[in-house]
N, C-alpha and C. Protein backbone atom coordinates (compact mmCIF):
# COMPACT_ATOMS: atom_id res chain seq x y z
N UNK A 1 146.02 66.11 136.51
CA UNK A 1 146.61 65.70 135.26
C UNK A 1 148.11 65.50 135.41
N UNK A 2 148.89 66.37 135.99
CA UNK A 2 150.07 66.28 136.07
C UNK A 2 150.43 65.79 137.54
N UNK A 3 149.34 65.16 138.34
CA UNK A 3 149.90 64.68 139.30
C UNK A 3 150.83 63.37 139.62
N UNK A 4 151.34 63.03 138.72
CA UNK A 4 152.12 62.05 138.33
C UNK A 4 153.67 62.17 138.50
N UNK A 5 153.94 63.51 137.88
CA UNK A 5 155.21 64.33 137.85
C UNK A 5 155.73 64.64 139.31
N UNK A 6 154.84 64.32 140.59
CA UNK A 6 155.42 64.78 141.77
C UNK A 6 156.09 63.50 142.19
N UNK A 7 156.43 62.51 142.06
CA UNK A 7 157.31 60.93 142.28
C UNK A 7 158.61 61.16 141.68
N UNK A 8 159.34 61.21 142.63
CA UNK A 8 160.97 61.92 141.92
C UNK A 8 161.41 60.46 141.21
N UNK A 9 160.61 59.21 141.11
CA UNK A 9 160.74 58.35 140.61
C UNK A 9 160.28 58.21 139.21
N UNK A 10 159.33 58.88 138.53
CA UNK A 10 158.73 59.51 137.89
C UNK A 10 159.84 60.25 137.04
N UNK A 11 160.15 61.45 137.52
CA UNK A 11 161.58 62.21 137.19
C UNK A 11 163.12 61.92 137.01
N UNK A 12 162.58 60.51 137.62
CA UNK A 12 164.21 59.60 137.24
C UNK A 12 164.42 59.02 136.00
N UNK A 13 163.25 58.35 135.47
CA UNK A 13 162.95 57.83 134.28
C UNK A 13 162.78 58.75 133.74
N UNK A 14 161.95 60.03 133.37
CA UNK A 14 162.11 61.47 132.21
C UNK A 14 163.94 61.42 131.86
N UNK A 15 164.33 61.79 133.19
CA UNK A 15 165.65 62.07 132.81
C UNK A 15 166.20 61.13 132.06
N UNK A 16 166.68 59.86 132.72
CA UNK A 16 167.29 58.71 131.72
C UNK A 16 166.71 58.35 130.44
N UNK A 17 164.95 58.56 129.91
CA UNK A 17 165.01 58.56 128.58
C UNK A 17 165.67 59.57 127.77
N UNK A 18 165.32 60.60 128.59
CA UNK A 18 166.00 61.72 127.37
C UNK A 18 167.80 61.60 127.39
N UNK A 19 168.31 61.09 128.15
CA UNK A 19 169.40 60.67 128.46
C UNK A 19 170.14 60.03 127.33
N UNK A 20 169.18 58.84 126.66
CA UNK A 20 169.48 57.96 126.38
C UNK A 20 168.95 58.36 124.84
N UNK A 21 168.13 59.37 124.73
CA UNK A 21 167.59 59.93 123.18
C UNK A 21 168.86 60.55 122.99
N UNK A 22 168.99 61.80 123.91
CA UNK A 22 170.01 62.43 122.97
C UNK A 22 171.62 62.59 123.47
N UNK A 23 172.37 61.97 124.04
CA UNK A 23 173.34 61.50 124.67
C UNK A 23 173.93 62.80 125.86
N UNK A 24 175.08 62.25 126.22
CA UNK A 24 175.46 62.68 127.98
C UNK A 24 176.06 63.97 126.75
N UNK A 25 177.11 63.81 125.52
CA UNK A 25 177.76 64.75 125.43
C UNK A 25 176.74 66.09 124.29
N UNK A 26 175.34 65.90 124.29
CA UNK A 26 174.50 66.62 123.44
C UNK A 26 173.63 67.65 124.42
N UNK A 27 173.50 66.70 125.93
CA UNK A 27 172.56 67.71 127.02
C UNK A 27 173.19 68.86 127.06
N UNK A 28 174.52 69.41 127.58
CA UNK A 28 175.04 70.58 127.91
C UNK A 28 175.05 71.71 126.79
N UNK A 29 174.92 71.15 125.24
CA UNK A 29 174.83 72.23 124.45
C UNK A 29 172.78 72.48 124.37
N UNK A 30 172.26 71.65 125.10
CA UNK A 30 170.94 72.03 124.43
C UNK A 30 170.60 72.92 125.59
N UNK A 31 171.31 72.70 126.76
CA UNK A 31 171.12 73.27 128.12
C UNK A 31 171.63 75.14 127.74
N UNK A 32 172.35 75.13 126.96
CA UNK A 32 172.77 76.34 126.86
C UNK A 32 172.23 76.64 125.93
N UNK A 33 171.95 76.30 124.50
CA UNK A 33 170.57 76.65 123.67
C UNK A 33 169.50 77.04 124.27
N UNK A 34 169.06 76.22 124.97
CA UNK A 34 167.58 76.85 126.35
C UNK A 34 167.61 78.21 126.66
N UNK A 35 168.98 77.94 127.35
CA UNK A 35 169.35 79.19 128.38
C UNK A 35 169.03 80.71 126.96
N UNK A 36 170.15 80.36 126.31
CA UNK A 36 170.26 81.45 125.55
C UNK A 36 169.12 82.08 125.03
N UNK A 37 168.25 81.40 124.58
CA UNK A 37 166.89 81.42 123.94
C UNK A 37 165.57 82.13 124.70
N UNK A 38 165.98 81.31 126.28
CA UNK A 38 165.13 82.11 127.41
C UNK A 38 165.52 83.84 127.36
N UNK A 39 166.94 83.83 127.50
CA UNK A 39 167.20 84.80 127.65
C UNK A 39 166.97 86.04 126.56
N UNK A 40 167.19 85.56 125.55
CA UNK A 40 166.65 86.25 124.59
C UNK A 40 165.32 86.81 124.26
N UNK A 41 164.33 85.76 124.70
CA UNK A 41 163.16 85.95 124.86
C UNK A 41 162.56 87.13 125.74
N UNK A 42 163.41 86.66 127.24
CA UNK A 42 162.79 87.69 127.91
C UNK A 42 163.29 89.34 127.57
N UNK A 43 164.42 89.37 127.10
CA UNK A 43 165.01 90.66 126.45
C UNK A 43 164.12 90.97 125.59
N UNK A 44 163.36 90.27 124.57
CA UNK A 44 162.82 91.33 123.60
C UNK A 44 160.98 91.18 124.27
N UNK A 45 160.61 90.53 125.30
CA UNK A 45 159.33 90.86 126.10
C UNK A 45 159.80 92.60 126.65
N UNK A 46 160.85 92.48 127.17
CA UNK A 46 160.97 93.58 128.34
C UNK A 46 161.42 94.68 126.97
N UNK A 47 161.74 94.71 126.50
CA UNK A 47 161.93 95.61 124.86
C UNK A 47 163.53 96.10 125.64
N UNK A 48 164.42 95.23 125.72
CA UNK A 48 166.11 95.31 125.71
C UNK A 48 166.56 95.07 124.38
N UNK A 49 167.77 95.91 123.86
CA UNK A 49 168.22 95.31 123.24
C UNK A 49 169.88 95.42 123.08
N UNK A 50 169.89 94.15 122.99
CA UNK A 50 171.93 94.11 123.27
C UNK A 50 172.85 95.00 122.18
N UNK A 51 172.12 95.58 121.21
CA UNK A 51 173.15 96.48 121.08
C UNK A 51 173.14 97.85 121.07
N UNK A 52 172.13 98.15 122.04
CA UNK A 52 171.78 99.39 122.79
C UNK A 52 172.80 99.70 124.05
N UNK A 53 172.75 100.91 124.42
CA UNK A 53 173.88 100.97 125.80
C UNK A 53 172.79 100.91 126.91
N UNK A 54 173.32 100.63 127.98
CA UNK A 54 172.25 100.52 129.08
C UNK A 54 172.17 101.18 129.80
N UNK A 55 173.15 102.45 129.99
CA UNK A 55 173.48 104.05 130.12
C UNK A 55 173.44 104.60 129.20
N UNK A 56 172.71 105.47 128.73
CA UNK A 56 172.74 106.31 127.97
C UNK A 56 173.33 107.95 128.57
N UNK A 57 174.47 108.20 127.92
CA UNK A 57 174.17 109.69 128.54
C UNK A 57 174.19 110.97 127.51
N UNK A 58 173.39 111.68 127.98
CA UNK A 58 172.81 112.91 127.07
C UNK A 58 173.96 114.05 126.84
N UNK A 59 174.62 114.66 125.97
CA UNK A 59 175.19 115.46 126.52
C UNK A 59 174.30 116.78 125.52
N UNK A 60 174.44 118.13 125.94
CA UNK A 60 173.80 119.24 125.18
C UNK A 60 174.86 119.40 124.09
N UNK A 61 173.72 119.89 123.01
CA UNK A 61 174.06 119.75 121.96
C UNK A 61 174.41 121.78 121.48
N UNK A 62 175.14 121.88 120.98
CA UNK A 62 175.25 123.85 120.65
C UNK A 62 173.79 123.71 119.68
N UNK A 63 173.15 123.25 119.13
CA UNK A 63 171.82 123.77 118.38
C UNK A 63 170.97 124.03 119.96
N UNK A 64 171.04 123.35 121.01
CA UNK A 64 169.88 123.72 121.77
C UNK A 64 170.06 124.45 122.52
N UNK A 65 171.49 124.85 122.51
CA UNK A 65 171.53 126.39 123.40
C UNK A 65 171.30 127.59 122.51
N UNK A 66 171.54 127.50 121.84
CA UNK A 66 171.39 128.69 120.35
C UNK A 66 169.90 128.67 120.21
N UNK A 67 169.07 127.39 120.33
CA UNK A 67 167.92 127.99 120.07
C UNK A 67 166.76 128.62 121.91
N UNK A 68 167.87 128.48 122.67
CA UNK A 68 167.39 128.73 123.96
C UNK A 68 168.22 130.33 124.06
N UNK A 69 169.04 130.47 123.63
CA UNK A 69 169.52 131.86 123.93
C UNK A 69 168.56 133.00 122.61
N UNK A 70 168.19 132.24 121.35
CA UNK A 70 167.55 133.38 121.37
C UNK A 70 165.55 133.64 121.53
N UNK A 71 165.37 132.37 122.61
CA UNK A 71 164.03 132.62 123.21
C UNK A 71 163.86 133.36 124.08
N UNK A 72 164.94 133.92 124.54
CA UNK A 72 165.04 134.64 125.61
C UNK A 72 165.02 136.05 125.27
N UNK A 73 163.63 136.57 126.13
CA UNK A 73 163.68 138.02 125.99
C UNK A 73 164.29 138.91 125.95
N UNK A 74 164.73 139.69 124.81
CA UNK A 74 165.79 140.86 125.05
C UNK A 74 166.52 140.86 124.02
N UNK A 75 166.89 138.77 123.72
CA UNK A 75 168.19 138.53 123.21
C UNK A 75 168.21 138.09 121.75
């Protein structure tokens, strides 16, 4: 079905219609619409999200030593 698409002659003409649909100075913003969009996509497949940190670091909190000092036998 798509064996047509392997003739880089084939791919010369794709390009120059769409070329000619939506002009030389409209490709580079749709090229980065794409991009952005991919990227976005795959961020919320993989469950990222940009305004999360991508380090998180834990630090102890005084409730969880207080409740660890008095589990402790004796104390």
């Amino acid at each position: 079905m798509l064996s047509g698409f392997e003739n880089p002659f084939h791919l010369l003409i794709i390009a120059l219609v769409v070329l000619l649909l939506f002009g030389a100075k409209r490709l580079p913003e749709m090229g980065r619409a794409l991009g952005s969009g991919m990227r976005e996509f795959k961020d919320g497949v993989l469950g990222r999200d940009e305004r999360a940190p991508t380090h998180a670091v834990l630090e102890p909190s005084s409730e969880a030593g207080d409740r660890a000092r008095h589990a402790t036998p004796g104390g």
